[in-house]
PDB file of N, CA and C in Angstrom:
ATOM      1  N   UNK A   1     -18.202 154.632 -16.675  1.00  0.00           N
ATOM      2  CA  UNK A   1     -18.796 155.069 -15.421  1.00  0.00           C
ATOM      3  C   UNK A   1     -17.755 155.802 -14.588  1.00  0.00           C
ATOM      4  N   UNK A   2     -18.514 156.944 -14.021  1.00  0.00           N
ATOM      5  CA  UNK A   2     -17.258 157.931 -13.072  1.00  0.00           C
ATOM      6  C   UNK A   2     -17.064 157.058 -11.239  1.00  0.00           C
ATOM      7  N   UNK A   3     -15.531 156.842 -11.257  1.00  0.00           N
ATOM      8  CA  UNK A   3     -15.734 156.162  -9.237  1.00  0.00           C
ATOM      9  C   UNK A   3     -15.698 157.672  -8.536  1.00  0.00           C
ATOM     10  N   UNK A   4     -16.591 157.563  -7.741  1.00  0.00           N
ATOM     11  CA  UNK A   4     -16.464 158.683  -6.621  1.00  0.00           C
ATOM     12  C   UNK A   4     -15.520 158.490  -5.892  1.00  0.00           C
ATOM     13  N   UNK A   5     -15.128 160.351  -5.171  1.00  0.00           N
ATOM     14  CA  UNK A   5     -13.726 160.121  -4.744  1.00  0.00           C
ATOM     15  C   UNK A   5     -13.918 159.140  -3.228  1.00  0.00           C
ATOM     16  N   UNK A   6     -12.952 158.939  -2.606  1.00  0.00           N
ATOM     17  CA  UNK A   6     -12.958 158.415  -1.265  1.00  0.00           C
ATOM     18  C   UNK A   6     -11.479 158.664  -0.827  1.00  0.00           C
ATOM     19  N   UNK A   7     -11.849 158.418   0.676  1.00  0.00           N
ATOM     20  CA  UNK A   7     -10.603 158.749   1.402  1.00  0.00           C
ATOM     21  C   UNK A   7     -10.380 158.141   2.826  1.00  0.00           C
ATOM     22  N   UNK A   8      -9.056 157.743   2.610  1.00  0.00           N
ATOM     23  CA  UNK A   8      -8.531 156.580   3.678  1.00  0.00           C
ATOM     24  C   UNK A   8      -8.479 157.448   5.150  1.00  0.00           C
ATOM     25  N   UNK A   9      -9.355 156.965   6.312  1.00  0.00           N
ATOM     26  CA  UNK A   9      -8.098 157.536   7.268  1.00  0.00           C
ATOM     27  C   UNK A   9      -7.060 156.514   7.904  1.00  0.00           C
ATOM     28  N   UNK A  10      -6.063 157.312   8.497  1.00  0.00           N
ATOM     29  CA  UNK A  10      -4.948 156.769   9.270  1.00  0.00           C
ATOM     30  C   UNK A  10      -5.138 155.719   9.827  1.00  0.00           C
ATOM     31  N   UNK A  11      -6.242 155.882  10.578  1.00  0.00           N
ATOM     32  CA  UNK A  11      -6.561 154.654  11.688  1.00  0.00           C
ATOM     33  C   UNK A  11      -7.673 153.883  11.273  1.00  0.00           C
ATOM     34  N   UNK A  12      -7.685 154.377   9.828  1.00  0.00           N
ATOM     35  CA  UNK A  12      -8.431 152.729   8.646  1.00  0.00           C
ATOM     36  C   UNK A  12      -7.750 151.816   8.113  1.00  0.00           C
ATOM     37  N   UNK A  13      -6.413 152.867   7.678  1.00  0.00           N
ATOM     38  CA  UNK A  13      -5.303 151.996   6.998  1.00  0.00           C
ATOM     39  C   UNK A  13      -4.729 151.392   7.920  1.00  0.00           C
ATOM     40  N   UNK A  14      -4.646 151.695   9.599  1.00  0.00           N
ATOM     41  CA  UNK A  14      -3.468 150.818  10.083  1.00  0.00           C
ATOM     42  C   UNK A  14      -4.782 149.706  10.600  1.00  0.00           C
ATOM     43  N   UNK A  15      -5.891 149.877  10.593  1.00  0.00           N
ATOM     44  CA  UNK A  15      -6.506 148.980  11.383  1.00  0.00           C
ATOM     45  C   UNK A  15      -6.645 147.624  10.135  1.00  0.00           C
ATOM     46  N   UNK A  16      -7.107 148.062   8.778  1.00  0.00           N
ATOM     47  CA  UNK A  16      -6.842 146.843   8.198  1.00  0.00           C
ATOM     48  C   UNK A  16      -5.484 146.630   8.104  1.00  0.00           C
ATOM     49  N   UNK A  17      -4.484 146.996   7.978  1.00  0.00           N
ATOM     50  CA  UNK A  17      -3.069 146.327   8.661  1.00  0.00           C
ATOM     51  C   UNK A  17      -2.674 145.719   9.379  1.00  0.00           C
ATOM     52  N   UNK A  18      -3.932 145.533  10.343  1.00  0.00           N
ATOM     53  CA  UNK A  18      -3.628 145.378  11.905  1.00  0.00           C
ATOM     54  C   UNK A  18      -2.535 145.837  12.587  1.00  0.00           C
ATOM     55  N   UNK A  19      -2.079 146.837  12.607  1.00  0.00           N
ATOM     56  CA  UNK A  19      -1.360 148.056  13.229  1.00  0.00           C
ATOM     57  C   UNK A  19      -1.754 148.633  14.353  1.00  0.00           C
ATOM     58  N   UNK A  20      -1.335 149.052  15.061  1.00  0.00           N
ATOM     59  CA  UNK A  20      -1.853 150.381  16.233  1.00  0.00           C
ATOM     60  C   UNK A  20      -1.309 151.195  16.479  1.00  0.00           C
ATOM     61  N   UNK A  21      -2.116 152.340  16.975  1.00  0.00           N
ATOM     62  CA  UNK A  21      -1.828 153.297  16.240  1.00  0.00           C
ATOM     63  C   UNK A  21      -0.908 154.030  17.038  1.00  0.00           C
ATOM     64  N   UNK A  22       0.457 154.168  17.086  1.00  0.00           N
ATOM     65  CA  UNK A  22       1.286 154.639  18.071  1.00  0.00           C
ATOM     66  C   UNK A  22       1.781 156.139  18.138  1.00  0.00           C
ATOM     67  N   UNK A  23       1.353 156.847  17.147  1.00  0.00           N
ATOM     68  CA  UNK A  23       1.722 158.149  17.281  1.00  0.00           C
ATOM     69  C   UNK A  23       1.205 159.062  18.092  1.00  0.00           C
ATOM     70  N   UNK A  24       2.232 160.274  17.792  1.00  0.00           N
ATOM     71  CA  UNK A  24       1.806 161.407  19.115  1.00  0.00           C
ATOM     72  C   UNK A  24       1.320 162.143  18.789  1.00  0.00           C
ATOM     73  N   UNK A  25       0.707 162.667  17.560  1.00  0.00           N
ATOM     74  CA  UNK A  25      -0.477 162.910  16.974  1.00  0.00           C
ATOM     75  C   UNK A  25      -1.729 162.413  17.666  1.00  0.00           C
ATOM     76  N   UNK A  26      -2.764 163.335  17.419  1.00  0.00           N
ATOM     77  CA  UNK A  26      -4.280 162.833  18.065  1.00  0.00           C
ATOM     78  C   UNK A  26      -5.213 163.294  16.446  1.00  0.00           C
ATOM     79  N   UNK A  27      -4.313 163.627  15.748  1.00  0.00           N
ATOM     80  CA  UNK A  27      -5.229 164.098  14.670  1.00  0.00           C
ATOM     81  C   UNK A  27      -5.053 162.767  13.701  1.00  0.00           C
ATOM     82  N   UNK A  28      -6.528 162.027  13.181  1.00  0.00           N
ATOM     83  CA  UNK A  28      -6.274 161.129  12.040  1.00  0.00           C
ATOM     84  C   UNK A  28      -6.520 161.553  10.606  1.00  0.00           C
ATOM     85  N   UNK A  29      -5.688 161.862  10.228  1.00  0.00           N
ATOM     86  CA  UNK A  29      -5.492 162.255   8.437  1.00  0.00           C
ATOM     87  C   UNK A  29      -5.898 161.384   7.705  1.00  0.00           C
ATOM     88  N   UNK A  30      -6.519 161.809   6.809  1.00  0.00           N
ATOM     89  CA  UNK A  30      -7.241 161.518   5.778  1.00  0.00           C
ATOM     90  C   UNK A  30      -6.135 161.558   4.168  1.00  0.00           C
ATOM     91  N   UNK A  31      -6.231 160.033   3.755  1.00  0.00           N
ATOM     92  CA  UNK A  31      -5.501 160.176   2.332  1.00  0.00           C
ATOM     93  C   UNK A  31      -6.509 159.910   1.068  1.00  0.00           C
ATOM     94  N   UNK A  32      -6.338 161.032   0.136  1.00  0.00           N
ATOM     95  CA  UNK A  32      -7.073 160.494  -0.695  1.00  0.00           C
ATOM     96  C   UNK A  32      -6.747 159.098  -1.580  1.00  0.00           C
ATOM     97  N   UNK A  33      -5.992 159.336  -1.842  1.00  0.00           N
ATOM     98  CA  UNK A  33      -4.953 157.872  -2.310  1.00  0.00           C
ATOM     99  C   UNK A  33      -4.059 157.121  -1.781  1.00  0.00           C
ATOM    100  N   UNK A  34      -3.622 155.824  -2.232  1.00  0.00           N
ATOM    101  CA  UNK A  34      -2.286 155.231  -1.299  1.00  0.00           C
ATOM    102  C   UNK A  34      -1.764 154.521  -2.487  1.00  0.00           C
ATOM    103  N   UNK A  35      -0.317 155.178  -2.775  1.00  0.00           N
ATOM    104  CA  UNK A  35       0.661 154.450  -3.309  1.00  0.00           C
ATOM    105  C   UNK A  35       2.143 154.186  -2.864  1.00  0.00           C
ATOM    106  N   UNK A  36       2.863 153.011  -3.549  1.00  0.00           N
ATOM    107  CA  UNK A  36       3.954 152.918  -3.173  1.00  0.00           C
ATOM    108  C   UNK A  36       5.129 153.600  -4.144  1.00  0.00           C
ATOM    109  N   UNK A  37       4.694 154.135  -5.370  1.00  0.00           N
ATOM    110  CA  UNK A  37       6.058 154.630  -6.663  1.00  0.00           C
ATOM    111  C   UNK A  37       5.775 156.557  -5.866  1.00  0.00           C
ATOM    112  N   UNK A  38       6.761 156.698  -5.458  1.00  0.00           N
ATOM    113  CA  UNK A  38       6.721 157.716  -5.161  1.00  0.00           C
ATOM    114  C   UNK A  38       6.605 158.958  -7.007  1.00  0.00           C
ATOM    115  N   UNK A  39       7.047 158.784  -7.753  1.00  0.00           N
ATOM    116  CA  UNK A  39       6.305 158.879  -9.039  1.00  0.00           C
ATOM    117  C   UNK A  39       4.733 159.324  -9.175  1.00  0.00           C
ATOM    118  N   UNK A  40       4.007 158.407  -8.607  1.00  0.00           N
ATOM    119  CA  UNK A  40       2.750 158.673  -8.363  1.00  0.00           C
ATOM    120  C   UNK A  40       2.230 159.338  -7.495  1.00  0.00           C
ATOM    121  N   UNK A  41       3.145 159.731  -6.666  1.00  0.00           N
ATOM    122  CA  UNK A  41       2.389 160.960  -5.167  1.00  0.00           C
ATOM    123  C   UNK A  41       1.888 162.048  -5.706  1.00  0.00           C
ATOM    124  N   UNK A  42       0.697 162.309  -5.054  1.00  0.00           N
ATOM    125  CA  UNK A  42       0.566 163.537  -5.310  1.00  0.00           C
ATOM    126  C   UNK A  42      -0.022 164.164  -4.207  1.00  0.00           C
ATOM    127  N   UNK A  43      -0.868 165.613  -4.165  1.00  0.00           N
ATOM    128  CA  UNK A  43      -1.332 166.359  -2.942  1.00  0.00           C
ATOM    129  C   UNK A  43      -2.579 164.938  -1.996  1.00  0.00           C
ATOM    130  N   UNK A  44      -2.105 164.735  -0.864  1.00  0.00           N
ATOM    131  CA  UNK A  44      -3.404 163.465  -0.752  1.00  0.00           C
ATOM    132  C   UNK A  44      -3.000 162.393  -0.083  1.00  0.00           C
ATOM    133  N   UNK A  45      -2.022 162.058  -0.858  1.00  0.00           N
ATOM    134  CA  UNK A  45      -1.727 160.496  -0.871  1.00  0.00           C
ATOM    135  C   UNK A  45      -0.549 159.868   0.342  1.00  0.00           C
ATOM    136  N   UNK A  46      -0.668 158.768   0.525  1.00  0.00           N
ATOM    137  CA  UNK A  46      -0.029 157.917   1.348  1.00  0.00           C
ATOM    138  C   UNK A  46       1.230 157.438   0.663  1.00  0.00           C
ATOM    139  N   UNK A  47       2.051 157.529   0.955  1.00  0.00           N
ATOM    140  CA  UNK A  47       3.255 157.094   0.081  1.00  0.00           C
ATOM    141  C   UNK A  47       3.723 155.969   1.089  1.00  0.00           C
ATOM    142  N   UNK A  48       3.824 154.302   0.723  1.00  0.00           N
ATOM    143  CA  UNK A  48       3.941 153.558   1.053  1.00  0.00           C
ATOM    144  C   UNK A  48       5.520 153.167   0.970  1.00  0.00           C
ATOM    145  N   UNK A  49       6.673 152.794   1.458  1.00  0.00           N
ATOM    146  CA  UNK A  49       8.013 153.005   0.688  1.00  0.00           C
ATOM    147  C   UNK A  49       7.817 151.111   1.126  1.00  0.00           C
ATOM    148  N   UNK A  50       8.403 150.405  -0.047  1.00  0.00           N
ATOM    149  CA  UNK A  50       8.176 149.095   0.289  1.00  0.00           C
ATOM    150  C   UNK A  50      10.017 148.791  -0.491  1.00  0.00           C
ATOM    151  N   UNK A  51      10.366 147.973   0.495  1.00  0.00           N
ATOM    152  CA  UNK A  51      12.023 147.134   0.156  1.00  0.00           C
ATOM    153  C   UNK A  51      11.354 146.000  -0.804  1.00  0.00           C
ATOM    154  N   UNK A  52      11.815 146.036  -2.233  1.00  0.00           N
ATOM    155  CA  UNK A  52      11.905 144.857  -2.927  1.00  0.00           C
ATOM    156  C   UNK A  52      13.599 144.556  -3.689  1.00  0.00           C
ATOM    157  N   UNK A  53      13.331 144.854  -4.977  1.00  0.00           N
ATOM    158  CA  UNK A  53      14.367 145.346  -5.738  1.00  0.00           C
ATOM    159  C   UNK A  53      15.512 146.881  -5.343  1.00  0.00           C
ATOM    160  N   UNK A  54      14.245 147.393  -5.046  1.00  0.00           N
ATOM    161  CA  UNK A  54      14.930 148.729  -4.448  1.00  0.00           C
ATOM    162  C   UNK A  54      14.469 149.336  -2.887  1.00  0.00           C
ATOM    163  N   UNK A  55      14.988 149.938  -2.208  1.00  0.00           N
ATOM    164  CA  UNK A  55      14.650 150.565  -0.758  1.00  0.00           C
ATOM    165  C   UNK A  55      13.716 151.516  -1.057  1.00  0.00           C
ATOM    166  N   UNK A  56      12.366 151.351  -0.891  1.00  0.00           N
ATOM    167  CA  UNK A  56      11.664 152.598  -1.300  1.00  0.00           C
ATOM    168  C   UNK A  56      12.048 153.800  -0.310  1.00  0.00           C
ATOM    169  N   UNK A  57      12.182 153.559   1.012  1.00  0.00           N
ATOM    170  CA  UNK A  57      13.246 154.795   1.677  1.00  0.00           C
ATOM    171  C   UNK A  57      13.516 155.801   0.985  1.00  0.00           C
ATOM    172  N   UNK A  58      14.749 154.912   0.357  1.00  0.00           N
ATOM    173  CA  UNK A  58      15.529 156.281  -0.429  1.00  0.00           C
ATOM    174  C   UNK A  58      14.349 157.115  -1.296  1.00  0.00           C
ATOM    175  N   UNK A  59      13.266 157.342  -1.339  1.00  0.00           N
ATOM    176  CA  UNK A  59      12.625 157.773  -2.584  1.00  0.00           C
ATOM    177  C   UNK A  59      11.416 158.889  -1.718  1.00  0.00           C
ATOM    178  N   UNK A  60      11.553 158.019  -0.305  1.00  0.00           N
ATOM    179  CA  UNK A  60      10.588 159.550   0.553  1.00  0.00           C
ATOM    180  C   UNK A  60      10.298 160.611   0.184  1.00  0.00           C
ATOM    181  N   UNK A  61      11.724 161.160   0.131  1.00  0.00           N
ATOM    182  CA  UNK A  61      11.837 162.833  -0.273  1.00  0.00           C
ATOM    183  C   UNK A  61      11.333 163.147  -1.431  1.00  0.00           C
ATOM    184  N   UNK A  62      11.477 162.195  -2.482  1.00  0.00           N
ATOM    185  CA  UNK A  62      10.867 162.622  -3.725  1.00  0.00           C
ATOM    186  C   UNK A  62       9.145 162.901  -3.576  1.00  0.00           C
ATOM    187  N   UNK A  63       8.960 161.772  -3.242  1.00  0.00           N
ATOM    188  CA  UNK A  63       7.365 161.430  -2.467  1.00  0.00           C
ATOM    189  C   UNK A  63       6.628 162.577  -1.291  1.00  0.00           C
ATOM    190  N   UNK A  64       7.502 163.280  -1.021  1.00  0.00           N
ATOM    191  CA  UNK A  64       6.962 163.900  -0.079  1.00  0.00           C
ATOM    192  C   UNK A  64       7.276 165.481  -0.979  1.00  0.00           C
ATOM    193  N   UNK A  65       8.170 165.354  -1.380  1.00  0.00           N
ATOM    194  CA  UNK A  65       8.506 166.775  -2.855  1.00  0.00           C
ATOM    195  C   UNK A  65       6.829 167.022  -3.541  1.00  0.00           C
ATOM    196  N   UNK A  66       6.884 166.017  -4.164  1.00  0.00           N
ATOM    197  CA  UNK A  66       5.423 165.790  -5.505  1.00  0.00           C
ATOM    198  C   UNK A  66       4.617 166.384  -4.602  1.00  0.00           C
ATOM    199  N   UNK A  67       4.103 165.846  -3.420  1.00  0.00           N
ATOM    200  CA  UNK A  67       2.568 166.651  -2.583  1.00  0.00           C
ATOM    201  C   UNK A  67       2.015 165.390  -1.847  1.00  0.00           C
ATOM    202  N   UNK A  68       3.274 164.572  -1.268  1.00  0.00           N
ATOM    203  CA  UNK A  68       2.894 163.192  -0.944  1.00  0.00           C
ATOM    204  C   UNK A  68       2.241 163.938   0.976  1.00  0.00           C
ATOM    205  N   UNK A  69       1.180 163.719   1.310  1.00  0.00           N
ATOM    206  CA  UNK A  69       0.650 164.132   2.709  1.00  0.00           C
ATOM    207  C   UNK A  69       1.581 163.374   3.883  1.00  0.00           C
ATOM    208  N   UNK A  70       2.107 162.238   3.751  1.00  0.00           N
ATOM    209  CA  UNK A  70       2.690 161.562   4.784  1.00  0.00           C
ATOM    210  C   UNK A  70       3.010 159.859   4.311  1.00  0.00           C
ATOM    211  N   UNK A  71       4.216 159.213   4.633  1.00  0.00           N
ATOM    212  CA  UNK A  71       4.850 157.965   4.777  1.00  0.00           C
ATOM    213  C   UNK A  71       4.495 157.102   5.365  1.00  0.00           C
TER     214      UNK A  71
END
């Protein structure tokens, strides 16, 4: 079976986060995807950088290189 596409906005993802929304932006972007391996970014997506083993930090740039929309 095919999943239809869908797409996160900003102030979906921070609200199930329970986040608010502090930026100086008024525009809420839309991700088609959300990952954390910057590996996996592509045009769309949310690149999540998460500290475990490694600082996902350091890996932004890569993440935002591939076609990552925003951090």
């Amino acid at each position: 079976s095919m999943i239809a596409p869908f797409s996160y906005s900003l102030s979906t993802i921070l609200a199930v986060l329970n986040r608010v929304h502090n930026f100086s932006s008024t525009v809420d972007t839309n991700f088609s995807s959300i990952t954390t391996s910057s590996k996996e970014a592509k045009k769309g997506s949310l690149f999540v950088p998460l500290v475990w083993d490694r600082d996902g930090h350091a890996f932004i740039k890569d993440a935002l290189d591939r076609g990552a929309s925003g951090y």
